[in-house]
PDB file of N, CA and C in Angstrom:
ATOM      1  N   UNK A   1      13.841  14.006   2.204  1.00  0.00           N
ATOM      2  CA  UNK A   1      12.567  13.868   2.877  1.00  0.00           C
ATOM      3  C   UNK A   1      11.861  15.225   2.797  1.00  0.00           C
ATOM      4  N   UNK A   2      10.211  15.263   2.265  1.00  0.00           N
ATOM      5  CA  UNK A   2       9.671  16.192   2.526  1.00  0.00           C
ATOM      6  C   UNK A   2       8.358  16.348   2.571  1.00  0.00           C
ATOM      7  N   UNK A   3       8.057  17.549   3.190  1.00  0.00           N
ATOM      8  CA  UNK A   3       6.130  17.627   3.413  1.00  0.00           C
ATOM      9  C   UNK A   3       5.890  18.256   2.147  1.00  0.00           C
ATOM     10  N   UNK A   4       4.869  17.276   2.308  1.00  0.00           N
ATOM     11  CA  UNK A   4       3.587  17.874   0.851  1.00  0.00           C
ATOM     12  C   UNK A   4       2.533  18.230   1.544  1.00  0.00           C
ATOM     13  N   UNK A   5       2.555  19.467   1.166  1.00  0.00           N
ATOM     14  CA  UNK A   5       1.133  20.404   2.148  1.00  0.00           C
ATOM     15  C   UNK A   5      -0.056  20.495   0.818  1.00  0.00           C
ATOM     16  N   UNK A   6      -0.997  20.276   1.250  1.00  0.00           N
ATOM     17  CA  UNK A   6      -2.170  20.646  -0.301  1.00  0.00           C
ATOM     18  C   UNK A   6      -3.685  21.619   1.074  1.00  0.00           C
ATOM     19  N   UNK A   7      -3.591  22.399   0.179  1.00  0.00           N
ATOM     20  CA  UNK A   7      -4.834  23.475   0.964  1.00  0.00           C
ATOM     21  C   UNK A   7      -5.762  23.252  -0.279  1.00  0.00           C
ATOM     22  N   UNK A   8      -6.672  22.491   0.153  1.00  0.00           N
ATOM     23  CA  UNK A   8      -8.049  21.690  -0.343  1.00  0.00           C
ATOM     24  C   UNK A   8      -8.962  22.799  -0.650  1.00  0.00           C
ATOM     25  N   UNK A   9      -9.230  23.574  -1.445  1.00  0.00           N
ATOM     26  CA  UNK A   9     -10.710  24.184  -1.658  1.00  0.00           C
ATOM     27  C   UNK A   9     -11.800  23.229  -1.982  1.00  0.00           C
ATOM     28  N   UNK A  10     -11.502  22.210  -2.975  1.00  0.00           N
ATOM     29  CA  UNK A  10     -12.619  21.212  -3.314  1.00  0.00           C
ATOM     30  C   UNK A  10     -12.518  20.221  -2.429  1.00  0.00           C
ATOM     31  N   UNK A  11     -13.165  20.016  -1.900  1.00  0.00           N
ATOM     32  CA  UNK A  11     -13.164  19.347  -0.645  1.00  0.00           C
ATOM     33  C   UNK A  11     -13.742  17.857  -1.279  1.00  0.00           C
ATOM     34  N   UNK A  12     -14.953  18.044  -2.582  1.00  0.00           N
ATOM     35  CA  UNK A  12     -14.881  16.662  -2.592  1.00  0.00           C
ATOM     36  C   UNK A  12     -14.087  15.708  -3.508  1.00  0.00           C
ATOM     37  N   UNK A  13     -13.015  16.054  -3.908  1.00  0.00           N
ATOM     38  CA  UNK A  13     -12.166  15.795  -3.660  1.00  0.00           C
ATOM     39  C   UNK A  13     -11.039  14.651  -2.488  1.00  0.00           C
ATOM     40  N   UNK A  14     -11.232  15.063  -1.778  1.00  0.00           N
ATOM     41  CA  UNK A  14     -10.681  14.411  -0.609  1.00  0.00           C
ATOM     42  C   UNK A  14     -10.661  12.575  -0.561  1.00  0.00           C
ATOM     43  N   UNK A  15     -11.496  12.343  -1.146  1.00  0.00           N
ATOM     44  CA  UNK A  15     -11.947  10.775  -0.629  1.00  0.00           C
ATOM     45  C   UNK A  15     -10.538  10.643  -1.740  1.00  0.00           C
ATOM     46  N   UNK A  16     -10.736  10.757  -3.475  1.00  0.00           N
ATOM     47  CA  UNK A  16     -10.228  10.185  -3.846  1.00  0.00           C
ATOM     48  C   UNK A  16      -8.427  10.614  -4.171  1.00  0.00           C
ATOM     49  N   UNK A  17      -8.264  11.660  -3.178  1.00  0.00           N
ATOM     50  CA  UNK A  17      -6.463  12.164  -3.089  1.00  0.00           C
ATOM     51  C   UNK A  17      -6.082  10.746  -1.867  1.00  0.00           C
ATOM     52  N   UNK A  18      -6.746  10.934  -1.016  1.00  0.00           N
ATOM     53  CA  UNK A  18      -6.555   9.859   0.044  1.00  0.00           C
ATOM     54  C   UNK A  18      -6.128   8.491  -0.682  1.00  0.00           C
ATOM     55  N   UNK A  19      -7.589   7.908  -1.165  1.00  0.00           N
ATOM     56  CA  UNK A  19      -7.120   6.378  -1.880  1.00  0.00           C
ATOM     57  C   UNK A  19      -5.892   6.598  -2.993  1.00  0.00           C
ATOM     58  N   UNK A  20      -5.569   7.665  -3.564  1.00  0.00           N
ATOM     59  CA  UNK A  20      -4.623   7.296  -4.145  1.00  0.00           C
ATOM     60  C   UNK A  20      -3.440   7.279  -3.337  1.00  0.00           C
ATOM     61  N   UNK A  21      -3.147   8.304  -1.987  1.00  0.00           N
ATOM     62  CA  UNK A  21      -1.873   8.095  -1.244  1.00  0.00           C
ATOM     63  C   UNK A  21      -2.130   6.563  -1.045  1.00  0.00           C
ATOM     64  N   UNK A  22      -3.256   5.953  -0.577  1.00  0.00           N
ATOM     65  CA  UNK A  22      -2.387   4.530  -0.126  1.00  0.00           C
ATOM     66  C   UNK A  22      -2.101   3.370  -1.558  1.00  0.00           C
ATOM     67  N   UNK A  23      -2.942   3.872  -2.853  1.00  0.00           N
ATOM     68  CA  UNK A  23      -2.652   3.376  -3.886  1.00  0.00           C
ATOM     69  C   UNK A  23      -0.852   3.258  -3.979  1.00  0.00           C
ATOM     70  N   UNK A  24      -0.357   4.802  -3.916  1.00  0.00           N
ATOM     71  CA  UNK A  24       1.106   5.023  -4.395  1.00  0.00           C
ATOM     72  C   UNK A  24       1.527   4.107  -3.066  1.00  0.00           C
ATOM     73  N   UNK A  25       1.700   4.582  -1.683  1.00  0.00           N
ATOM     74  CA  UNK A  25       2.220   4.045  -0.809  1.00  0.00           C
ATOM     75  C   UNK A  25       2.866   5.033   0.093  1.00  0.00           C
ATOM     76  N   UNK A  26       1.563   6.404   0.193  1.00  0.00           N
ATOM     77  CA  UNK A  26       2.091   6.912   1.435  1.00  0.00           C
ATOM     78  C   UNK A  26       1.323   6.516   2.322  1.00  0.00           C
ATOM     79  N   UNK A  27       2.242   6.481   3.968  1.00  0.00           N
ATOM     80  CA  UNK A  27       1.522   5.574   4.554  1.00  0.00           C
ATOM     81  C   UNK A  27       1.264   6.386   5.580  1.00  0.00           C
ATOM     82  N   UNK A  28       1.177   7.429   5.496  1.00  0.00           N
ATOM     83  CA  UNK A  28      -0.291   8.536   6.727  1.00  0.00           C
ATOM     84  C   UNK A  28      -0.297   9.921   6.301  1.00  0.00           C
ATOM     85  N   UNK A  29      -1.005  10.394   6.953  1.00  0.00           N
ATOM     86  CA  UNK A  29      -1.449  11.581   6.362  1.00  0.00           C
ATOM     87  C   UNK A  29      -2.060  12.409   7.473  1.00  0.00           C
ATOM     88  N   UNK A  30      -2.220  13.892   7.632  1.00  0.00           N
ATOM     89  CA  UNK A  30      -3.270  14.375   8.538  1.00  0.00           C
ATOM     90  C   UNK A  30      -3.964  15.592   7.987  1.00  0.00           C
ATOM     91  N   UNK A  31      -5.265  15.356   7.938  1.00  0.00           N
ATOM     92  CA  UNK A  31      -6.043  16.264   7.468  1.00  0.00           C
ATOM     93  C   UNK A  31      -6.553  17.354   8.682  1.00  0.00           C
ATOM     94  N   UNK A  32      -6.789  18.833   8.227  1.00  0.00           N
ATOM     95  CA  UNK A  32      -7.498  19.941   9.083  1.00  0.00           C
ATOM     96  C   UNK A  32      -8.433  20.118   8.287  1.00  0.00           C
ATOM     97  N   UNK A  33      -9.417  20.675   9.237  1.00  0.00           N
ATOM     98  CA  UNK A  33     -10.046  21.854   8.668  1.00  0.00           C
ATOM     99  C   UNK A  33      -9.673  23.098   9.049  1.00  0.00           C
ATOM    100  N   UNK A  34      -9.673  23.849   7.968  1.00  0.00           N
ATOM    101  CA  UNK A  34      -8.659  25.331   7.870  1.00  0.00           C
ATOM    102  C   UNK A  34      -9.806  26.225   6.980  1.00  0.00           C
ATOM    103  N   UNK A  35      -9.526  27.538   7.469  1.00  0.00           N
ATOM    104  CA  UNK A  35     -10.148  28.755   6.198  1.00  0.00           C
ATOM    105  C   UNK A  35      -8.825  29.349   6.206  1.00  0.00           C
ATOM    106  N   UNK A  36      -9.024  30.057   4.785  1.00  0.00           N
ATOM    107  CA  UNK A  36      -7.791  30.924   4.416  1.00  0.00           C
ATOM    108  C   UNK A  36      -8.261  32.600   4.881  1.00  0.00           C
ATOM    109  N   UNK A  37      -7.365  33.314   4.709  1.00  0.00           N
ATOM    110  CA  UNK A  37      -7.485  34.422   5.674  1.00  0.00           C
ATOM    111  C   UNK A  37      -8.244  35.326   4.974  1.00  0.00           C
ATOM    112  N   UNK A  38      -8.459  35.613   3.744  1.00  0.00           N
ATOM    113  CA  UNK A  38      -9.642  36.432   2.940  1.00  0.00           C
ATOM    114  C   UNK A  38     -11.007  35.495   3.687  1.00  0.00           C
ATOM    115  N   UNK A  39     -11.004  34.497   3.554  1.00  0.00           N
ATOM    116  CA  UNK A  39     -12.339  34.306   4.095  1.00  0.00           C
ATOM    117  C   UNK A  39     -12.826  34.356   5.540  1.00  0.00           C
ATOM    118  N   UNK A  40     -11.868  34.207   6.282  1.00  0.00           N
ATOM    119  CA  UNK A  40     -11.903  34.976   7.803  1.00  0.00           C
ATOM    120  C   UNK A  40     -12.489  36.120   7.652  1.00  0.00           C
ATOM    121  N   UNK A  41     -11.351  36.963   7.304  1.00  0.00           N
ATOM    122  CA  UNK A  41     -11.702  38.097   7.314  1.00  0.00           C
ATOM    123  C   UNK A  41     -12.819  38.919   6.790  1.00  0.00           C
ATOM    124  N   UNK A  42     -13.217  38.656   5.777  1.00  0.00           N
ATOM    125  CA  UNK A  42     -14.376  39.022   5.155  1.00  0.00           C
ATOM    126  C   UNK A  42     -15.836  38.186   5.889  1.00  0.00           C
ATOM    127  N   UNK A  43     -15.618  37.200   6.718  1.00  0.00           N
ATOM    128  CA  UNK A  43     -16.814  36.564   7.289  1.00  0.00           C
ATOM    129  C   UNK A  43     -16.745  37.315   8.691  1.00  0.00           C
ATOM    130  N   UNK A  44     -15.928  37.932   9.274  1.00  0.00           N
ATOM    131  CA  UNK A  44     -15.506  38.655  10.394  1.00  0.00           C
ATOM    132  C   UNK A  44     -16.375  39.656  10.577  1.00  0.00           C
ATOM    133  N   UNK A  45     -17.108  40.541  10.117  1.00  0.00           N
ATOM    134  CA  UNK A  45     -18.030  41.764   9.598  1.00  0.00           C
ATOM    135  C   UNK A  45     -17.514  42.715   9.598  1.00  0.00           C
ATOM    136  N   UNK A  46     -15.746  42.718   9.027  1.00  0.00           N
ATOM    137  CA  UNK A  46     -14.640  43.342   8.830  1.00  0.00           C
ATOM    138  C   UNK A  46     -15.187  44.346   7.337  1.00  0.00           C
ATOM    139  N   UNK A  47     -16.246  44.385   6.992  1.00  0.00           N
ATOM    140  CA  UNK A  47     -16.618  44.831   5.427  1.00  0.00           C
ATOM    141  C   UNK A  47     -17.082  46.088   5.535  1.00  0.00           C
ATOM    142  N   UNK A  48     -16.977  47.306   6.341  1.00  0.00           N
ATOM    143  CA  UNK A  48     -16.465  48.393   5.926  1.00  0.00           C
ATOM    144  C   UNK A  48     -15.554  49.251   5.161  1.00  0.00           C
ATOM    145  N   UNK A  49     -14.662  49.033   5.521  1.00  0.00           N
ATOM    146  CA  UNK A  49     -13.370  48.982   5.106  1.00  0.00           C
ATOM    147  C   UNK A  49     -13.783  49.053   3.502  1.00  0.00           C
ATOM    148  N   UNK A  50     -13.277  49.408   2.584  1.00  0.00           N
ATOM    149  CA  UNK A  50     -13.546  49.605   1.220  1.00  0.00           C
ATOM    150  C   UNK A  50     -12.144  48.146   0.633  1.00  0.00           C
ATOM    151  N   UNK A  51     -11.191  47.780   1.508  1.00  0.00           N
ATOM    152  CA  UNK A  51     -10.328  47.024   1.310  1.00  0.00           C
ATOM    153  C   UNK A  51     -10.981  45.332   1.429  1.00  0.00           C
ATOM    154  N   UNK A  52     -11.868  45.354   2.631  1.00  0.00           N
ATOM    155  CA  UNK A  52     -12.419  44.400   2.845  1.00  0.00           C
ATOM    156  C   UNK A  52     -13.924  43.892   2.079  1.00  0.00           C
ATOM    157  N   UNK A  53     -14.583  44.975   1.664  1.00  0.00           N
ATOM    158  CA  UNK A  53     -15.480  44.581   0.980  1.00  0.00           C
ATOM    159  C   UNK A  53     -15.317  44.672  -0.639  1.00  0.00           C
ATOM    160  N   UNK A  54     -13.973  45.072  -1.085  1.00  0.00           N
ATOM    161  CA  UNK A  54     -13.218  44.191  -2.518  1.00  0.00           C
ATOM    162  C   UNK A  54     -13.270  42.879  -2.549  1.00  0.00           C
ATOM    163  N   UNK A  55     -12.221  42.209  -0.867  1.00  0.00           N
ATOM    164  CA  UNK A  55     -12.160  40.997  -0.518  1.00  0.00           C
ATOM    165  C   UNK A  55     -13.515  40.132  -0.775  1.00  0.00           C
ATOM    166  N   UNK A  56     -14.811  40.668  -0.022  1.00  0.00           N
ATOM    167  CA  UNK A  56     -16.034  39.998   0.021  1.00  0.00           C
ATOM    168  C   UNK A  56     -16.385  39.781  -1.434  1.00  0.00           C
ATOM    169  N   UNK A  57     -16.672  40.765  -2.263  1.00  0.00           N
ATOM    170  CA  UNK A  57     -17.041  40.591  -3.763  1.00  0.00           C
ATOM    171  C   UNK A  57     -16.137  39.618  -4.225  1.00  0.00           C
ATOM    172  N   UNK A  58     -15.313  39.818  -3.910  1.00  0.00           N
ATOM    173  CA  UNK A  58     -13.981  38.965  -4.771  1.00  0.00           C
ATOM    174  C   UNK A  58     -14.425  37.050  -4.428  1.00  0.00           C
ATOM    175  N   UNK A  59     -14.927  36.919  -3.485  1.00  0.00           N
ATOM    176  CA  UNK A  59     -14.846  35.869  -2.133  1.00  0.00           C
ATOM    177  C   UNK A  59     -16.535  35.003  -2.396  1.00  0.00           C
ATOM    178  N   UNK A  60     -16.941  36.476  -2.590  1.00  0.00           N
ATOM    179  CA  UNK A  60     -18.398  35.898  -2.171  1.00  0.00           C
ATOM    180  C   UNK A  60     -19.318  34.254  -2.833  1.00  0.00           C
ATOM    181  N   UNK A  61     -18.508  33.643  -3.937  1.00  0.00           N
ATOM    182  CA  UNK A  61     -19.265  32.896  -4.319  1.00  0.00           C
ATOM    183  C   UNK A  61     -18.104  31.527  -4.093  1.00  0.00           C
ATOM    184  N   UNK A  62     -17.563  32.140  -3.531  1.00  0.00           N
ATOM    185  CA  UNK A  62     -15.799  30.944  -2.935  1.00  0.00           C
ATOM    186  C   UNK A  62     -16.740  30.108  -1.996  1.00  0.00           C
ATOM    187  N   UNK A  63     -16.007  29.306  -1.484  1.00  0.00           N
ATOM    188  CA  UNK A  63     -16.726  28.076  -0.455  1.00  0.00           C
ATOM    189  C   UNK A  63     -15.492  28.696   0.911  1.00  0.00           C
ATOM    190  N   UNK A  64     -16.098  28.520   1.605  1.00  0.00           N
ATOM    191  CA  UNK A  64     -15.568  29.254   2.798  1.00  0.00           C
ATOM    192  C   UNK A  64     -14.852  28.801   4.096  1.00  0.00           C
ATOM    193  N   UNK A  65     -14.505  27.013   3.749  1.00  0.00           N
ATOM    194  CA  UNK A  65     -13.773  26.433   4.411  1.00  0.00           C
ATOM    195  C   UNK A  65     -13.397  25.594   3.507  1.00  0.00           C
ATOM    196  N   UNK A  66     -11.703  25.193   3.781  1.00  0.00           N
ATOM    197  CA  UNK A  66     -11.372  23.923   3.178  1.00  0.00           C
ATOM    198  C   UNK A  66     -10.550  22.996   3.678  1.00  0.00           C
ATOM    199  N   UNK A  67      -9.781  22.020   3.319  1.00  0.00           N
ATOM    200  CA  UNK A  67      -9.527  20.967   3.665  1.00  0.00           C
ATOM    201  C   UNK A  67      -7.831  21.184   3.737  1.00  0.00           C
ATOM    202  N   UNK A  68      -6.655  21.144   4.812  1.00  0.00           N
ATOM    203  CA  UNK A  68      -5.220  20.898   4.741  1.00  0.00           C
ATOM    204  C   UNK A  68      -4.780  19.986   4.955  1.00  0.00           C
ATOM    205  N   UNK A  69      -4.342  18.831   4.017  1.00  0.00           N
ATOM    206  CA  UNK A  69      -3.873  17.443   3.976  1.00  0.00           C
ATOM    207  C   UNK A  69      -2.452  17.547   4.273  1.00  0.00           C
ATOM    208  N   UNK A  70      -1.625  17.370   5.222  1.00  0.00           N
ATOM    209  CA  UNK A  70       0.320  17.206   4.702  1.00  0.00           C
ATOM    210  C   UNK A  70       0.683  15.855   5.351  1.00  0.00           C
ATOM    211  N   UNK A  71       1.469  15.506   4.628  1.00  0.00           N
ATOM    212  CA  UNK A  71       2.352  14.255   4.820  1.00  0.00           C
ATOM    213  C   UNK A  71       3.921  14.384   4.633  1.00  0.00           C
ATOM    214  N   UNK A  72       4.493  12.950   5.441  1.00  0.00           N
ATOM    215  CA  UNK A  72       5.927  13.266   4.810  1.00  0.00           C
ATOM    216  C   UNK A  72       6.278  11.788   4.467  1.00  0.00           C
ATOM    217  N   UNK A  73       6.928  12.398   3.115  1.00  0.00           N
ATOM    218  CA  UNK A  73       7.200  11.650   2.177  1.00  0.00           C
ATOM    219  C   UNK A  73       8.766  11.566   1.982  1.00  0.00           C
ATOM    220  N   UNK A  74       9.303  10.261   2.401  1.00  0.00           N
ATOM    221  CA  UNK A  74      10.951  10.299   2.463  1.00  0.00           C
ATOM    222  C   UNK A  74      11.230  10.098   1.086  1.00  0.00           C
ATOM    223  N   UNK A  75      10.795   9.192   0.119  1.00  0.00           N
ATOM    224  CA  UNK A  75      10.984   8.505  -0.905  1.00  0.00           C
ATOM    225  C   UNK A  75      11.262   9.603  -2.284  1.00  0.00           C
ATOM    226  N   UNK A  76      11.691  10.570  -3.120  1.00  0.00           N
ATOM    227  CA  UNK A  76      11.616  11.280  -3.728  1.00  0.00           C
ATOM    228  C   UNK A  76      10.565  10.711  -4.955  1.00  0.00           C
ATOM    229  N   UNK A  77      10.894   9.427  -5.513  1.00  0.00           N
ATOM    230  CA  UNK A  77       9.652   9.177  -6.507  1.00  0.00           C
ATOM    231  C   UNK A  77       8.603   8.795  -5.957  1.00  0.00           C
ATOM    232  N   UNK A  78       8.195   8.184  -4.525  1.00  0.00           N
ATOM    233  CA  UNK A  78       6.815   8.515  -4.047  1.00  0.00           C
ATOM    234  C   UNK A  78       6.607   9.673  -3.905  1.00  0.00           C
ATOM    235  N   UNK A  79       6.831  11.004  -3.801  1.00  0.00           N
ATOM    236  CA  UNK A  79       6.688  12.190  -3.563  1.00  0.00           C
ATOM    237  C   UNK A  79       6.315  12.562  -5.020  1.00  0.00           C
ATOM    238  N   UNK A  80       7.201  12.392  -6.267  1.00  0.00           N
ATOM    239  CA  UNK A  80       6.876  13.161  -7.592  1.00  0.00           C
ATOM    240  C   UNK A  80       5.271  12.139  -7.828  1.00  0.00           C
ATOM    241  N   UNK A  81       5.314  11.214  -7.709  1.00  0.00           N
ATOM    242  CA  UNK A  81       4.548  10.050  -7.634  1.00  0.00           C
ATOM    243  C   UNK A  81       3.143  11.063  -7.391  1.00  0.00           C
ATOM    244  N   UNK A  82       3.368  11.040  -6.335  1.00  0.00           N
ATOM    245  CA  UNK A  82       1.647  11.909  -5.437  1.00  0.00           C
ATOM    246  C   UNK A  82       1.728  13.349  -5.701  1.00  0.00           C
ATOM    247  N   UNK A  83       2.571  14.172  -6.354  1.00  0.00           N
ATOM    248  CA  UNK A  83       1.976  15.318  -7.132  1.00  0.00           C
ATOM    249  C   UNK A  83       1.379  15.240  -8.163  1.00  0.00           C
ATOM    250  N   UNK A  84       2.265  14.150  -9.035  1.00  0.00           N
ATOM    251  CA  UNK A  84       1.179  13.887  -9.985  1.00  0.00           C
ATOM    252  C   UNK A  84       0.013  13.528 -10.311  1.00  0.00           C
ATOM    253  N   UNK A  85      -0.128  12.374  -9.115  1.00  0.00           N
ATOM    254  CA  UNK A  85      -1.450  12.337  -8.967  1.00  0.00           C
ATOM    255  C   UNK A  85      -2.409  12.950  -8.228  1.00  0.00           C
ATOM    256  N   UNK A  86      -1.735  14.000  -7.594  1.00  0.00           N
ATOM    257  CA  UNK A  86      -3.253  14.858  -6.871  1.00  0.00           C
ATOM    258  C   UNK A  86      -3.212  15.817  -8.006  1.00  0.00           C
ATOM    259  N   UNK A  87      -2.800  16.466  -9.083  1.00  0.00           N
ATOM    260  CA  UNK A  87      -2.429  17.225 -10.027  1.00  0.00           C
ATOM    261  C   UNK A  87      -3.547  16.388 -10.943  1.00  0.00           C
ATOM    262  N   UNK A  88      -3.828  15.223 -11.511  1.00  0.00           N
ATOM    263  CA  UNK A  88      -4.334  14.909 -12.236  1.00  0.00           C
ATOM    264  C   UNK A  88      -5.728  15.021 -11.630  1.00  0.00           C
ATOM    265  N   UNK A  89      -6.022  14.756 -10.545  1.00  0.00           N
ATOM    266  CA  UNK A  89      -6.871  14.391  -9.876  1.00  0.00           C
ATOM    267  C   UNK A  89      -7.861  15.656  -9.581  1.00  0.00           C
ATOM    268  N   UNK A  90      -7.632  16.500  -9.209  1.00  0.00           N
ATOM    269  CA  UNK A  90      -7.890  18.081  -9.234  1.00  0.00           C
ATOM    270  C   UNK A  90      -7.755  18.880 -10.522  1.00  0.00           C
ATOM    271  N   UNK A  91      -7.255  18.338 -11.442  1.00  0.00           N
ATOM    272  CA  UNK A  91      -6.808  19.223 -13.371  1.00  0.00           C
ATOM    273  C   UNK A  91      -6.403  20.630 -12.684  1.00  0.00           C
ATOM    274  N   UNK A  92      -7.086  21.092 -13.438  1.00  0.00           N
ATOM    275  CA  UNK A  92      -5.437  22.575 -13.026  1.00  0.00           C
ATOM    276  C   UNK A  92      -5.750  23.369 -11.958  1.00  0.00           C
ATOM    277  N   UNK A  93      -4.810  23.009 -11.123  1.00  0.00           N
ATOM    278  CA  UNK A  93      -4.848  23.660 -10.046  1.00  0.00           C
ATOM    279  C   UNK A  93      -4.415  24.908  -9.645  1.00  0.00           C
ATOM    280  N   UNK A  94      -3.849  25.767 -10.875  1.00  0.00           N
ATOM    281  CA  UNK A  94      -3.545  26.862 -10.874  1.00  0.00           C
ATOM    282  C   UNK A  94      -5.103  27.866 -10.840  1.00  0.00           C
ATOM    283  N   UNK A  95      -5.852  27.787 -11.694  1.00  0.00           N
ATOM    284  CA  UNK A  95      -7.672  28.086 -11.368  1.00  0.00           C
ATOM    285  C   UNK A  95      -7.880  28.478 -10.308  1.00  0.00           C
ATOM    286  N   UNK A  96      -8.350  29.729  -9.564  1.00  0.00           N
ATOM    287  CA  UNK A  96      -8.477  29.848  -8.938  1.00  0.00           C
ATOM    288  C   UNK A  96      -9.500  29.383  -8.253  1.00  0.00           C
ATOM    289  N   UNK A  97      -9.642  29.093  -6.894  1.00  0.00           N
ATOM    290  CA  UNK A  97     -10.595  28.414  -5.915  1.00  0.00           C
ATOM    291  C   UNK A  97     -10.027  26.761  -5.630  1.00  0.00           C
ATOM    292  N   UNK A  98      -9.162  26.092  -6.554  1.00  0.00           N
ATOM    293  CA  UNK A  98      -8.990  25.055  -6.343  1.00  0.00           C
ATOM    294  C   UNK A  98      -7.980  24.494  -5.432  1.00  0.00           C
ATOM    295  N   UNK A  99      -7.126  25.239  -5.000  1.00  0.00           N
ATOM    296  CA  UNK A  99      -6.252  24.919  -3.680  1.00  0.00           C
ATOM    297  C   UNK A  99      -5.179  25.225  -4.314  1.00  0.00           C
ATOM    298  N   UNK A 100      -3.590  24.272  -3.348  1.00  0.00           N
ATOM    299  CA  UNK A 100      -2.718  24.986  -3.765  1.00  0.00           C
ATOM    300  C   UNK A 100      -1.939  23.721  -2.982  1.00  0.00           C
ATOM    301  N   UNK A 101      -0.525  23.527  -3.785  1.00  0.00           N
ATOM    302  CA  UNK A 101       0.225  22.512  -3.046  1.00  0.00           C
ATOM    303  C   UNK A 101       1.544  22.975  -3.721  1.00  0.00           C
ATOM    304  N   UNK A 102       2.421  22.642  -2.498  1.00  0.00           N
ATOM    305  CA  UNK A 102       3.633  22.915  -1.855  1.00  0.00           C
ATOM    306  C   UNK A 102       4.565  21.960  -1.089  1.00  0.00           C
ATOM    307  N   UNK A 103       5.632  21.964  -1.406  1.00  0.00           N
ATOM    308  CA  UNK A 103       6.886  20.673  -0.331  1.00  0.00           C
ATOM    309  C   UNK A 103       7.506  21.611   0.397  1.00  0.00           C
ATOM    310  N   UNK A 104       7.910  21.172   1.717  1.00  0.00           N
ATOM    311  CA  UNK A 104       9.240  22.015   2.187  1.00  0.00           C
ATOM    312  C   UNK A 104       9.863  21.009   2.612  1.00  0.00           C
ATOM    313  N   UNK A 105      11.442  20.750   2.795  1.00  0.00           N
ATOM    314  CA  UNK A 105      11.948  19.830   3.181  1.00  0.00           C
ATOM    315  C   UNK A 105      12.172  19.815   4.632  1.00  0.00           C
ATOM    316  N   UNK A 106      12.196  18.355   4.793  1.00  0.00           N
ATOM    317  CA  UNK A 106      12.354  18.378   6.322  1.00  0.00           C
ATOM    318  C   UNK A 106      13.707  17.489   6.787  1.00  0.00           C
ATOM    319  N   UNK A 107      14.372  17.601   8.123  1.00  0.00           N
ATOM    320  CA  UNK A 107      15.490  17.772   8.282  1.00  0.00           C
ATOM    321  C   UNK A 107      15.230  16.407   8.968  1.00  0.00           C
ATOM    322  N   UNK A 108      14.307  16.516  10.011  1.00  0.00           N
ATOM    323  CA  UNK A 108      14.460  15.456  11.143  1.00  0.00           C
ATOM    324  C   UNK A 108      12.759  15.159  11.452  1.00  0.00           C
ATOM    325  N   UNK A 109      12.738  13.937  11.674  1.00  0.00           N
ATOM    326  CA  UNK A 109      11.221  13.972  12.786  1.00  0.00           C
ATOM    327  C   UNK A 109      11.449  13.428  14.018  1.00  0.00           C
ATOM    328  N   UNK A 110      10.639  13.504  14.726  1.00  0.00           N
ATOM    329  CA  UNK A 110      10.452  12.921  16.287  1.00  0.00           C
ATOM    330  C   UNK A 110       9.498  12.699  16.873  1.00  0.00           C
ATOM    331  N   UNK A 111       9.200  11.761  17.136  1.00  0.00           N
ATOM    332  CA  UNK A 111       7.667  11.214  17.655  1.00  0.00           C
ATOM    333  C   UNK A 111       7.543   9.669  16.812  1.00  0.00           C
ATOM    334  N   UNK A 112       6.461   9.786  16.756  1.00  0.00           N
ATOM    335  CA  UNK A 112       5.343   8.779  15.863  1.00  0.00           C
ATOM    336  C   UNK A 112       6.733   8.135  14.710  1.00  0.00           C
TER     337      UNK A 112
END
């Protein structure tokens, strides 16, 4: 069993990562809205700093909030299942600005 975390820069995006989880057959999901910490920080008026206004140049034409989808996925081929398809779905996600996805395994749940 494990979470698939995806930190969304393209946000529009979103509609169609969703329809495909219930395409494959994951059956929930919870989305945030999140900023990553260069863009905090640099929206902070932290840009003195000669460290922070690298950050800003670096930043400045980035979109400045994005989207954190995670789910948990017991099934191991529903899991390879929905990397692949948010992978196709997004093309290379290594590019910077386009997000970033990650599993960690999980041991136990409780609740819901």
């Amino acid at each position: 069993m494990n979470a698939l975390f995806i930190v969304l820069n393209e946000t529009e995006y979103l509609d169609d990562i969703l329809d495909s989880f219930v395409d494959i057959g994951v059956s929930g999901a919870t989305i945030l809205d999140s900023q990553g910490m260069g863009s905090a920080i640099t929206n902070s008026g932290r840009g003195s700093d000669p460290f922070f206004g690298a950050i800003r140049s670096f930043l400045e034409n980035s979109r400045p909030y994005n989207k954190t989808i995670f789910t948990v996925i017991e099934d191991e081929e529903i899991l390879f299942e929905t990397i692949k398809t948010v992978k196709s779905i997004l093309g290379d996600i290594s590019k910077p600005g386009v997000g970033m996805m990650f599993t960690v395994p999980v041991g136990n749940i409780y609740g819901i």
